[in-house]
Protein backbone atom coordinates (compact mmCIF):
# COMPACT_ATOMS: atom_id res chain seq x y z
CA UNK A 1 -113.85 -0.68 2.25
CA UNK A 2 -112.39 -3.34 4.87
CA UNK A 3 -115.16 -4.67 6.59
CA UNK A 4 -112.62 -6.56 8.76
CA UNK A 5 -111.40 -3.80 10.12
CA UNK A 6 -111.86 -3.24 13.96
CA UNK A 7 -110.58 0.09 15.23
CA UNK A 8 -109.02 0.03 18.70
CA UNK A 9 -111.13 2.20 20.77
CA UNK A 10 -108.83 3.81 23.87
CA UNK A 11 -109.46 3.23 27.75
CA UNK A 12 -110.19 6.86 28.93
CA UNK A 13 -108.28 7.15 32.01
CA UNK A 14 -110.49 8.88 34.41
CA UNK A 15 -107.59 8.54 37.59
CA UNK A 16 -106.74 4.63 36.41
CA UNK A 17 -102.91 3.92 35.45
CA UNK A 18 -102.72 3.23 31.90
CA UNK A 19 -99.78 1.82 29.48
CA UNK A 20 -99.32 4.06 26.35
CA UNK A 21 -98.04 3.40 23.19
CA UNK A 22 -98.05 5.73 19.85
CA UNK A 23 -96.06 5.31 16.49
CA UNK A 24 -94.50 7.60 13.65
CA UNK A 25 -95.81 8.29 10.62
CA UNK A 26 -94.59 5.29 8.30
CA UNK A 27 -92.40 4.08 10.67
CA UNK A 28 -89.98 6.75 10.54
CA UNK A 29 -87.08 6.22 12.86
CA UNK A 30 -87.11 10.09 13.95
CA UNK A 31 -85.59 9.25 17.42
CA UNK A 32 -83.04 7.62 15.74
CA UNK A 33 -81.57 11.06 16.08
CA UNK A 34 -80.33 11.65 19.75
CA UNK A 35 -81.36 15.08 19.57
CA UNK A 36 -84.33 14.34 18.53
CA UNK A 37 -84.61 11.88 21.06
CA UNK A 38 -83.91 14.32 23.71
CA UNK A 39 -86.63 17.09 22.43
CA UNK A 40 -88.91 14.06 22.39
CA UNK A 41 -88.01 12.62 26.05
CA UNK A 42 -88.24 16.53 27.17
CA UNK A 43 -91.25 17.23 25.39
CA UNK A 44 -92.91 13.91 26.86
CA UNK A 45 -91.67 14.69 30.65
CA UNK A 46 -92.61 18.88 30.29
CA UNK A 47 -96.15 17.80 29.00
CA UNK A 48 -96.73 15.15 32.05
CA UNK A 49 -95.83 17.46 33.98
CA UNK A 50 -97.95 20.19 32.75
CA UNK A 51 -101.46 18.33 32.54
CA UNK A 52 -100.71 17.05 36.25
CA UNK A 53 -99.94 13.21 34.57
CA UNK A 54 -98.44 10.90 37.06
CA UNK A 55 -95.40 9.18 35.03
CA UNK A 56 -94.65 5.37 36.14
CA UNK A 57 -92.46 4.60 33.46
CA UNK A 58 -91.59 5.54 29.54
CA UNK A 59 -89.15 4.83 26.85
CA UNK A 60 -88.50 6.77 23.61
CA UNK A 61 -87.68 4.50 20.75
CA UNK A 62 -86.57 5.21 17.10
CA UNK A 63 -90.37 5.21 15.66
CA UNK A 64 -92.44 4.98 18.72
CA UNK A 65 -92.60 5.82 22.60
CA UNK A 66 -93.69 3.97 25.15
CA UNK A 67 -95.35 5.59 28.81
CA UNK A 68 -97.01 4.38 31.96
CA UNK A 69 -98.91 7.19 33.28
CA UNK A 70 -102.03 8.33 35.25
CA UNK A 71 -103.56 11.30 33.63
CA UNK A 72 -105.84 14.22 35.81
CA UNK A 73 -108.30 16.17 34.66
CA UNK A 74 -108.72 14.84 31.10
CA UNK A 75 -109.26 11.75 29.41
CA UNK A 76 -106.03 9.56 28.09
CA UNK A 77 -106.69 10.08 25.18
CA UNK A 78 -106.32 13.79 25.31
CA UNK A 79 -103.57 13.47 27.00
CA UNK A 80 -102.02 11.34 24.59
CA UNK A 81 -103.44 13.46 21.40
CA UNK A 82 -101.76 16.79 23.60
CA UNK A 83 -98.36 15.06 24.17
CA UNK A 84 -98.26 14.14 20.07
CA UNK A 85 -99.52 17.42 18.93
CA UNK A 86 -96.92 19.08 21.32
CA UNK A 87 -94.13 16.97 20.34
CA UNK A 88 -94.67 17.37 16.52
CA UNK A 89 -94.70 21.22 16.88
CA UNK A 90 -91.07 20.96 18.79
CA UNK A 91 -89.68 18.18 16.98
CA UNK A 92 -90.57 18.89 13.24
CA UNK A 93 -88.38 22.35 13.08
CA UNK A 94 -85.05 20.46 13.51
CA UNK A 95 -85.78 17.23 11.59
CA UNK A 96 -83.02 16.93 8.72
CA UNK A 97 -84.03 16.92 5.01
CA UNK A 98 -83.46 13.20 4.90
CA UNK A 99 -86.41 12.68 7.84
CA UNK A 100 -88.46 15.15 6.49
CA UNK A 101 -88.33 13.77 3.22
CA UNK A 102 -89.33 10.02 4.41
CA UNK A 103 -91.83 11.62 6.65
CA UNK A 104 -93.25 13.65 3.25
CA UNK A 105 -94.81 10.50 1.85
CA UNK A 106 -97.31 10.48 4.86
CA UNK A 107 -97.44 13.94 5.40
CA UNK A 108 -101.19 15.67 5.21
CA UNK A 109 -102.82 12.27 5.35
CA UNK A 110 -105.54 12.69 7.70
CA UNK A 111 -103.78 15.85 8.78
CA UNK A 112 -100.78 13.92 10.17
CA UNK A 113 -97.36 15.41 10.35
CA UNK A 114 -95.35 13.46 12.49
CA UNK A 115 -97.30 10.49 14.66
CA UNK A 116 -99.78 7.98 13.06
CA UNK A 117 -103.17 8.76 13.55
CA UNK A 118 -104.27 6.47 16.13
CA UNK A 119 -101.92 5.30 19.46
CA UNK A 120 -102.64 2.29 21.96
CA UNK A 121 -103.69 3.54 25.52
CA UNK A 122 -104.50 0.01 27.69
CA UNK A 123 -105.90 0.31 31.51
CA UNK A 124 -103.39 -1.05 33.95
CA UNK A 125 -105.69 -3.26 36.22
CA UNK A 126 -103.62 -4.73 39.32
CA UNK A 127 -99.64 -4.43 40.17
CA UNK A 128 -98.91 -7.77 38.42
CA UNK A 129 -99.97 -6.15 35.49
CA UNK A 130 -98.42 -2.68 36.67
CA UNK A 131 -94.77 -4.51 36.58
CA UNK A 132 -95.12 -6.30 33.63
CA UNK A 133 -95.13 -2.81 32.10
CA UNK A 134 -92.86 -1.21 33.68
CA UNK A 135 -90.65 -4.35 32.48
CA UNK A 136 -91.73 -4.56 29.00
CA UNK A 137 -91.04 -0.68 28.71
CA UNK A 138 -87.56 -0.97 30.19
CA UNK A 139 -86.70 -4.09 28.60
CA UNK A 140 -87.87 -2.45 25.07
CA UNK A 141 -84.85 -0.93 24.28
CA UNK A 142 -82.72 -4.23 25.32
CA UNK A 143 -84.45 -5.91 23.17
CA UNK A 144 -84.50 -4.01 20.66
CA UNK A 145 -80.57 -4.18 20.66
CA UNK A 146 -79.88 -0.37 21.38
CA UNK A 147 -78.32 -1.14 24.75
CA UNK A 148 -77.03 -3.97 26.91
CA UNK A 149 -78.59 -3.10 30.33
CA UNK A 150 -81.80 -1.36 30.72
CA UNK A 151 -80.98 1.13 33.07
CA UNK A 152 -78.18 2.44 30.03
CA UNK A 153 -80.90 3.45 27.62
CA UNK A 154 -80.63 7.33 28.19
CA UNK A 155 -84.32 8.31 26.81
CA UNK A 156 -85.80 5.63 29.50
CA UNK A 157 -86.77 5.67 32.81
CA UNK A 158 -85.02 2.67 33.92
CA UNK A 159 -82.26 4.71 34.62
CA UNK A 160 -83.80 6.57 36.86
CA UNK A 161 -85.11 3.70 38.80
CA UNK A 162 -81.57 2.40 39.00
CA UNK A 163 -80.36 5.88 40.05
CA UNK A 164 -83.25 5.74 42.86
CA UNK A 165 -85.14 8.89 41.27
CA UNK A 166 -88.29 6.75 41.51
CA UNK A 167 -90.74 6.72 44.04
CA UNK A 168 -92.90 3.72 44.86
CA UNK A 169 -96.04 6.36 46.23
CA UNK A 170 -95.84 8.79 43.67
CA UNK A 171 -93.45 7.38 40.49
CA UNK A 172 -91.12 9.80 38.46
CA UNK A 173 -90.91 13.24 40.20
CA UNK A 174 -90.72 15.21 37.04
CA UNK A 175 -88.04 18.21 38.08
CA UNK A 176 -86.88 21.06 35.80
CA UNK A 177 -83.48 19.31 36.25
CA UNK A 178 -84.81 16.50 34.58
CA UNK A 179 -86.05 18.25 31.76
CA UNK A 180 -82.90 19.96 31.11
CA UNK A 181 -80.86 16.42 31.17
CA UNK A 182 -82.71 16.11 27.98
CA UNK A 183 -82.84 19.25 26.38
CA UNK A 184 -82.52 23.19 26.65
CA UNK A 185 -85.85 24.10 28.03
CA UNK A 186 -86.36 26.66 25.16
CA UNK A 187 -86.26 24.32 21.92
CA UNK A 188 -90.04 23.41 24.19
CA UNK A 189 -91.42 27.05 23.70
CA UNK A 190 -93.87 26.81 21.04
């Protein structure tokens, strides 16, 4: 038993911006894959968009995502535990057998299939704050060394800021055109 340990207990949202962050199983880099990095980005934007989520800002990486959002009607976390359920059930189908096999060594602990367990959700408390995020989730994939400039990252919203597709009242307007810059709306039917 590790006495030590302190679980991280989620802020619950209830209409307050909050910075999101939730890891793969073992550190698997399953968006890696661009086409799995496009059903995740898809699957992240159709789900926002679904529980009426306001999206500030997000960024797929290979083992983990990254999103500033404001969820409605439900907590974050289950909005968060919705968006990973929902992504497993589109993503695992089209994993190759070399993904699925380093994902198999976690598989079925505490009924995990894709995403760890837990996930980070943080309470965004005043617009200094607010644009640190926003940085730190654009700058991710810089740093990272996947890209030289922000705004080239494809599964990131900097883009769209630098393509003015933001909105400083209401964030990312999340359009079935965006969706389908990602991926063919039907690999999201579950």
């Amino acid at each position: 038993m590790r006495s030590d340990y302190k679980h991280y207990k989620n802020a619950p949202g209830d209409g307050r911006t909050l910075f999101f962050t939730s890891t793969v199983l073992d550190f698997v880099l399953v968006f890696a894959e661009p086409s799995n990095a496009d059903v995740m980005a898809a699957s992240l934007l159709s789900d926002l968009r679904h529980y009426r989520a306001e999206l500030w800002a997000f960024a797929v990486m290979g083992h983990h995502i990254h999103l500033l959002a404001v969820p409605h009607g439900r907590s974050g976390p289950e909005l968060m535990e919705r968006i990973k359920a929902n992504s497993a059930r589109r993503i695992l189908p089209h994993l190759s057998e070399e993904l699925n096999a380093r994902l198999s060594i976690q598989k079925g602990l505490n009924k995990r299939s894709l995403w760890k367990r837990s996930f980070r959700s943080v309470p965004v408390i005043n617009k200094r704050m607010f644009d640190q995020k926003v940085r730190y989730i654009h700058m991710n994939p810089v740093r990272a060394g996947l890209c030289v400039r922000a705004q080239d990252y494809r599964w990131s919203s900097s883009w769209l800021y630098d393509a003015g597709q933001f909105d400083w009242d209401s964030g990312i307007a999340i359009t079935d055109e965006l969706i389908r810059f990602y991926c063919d709306p039907r690999l999201l039917r579950m």
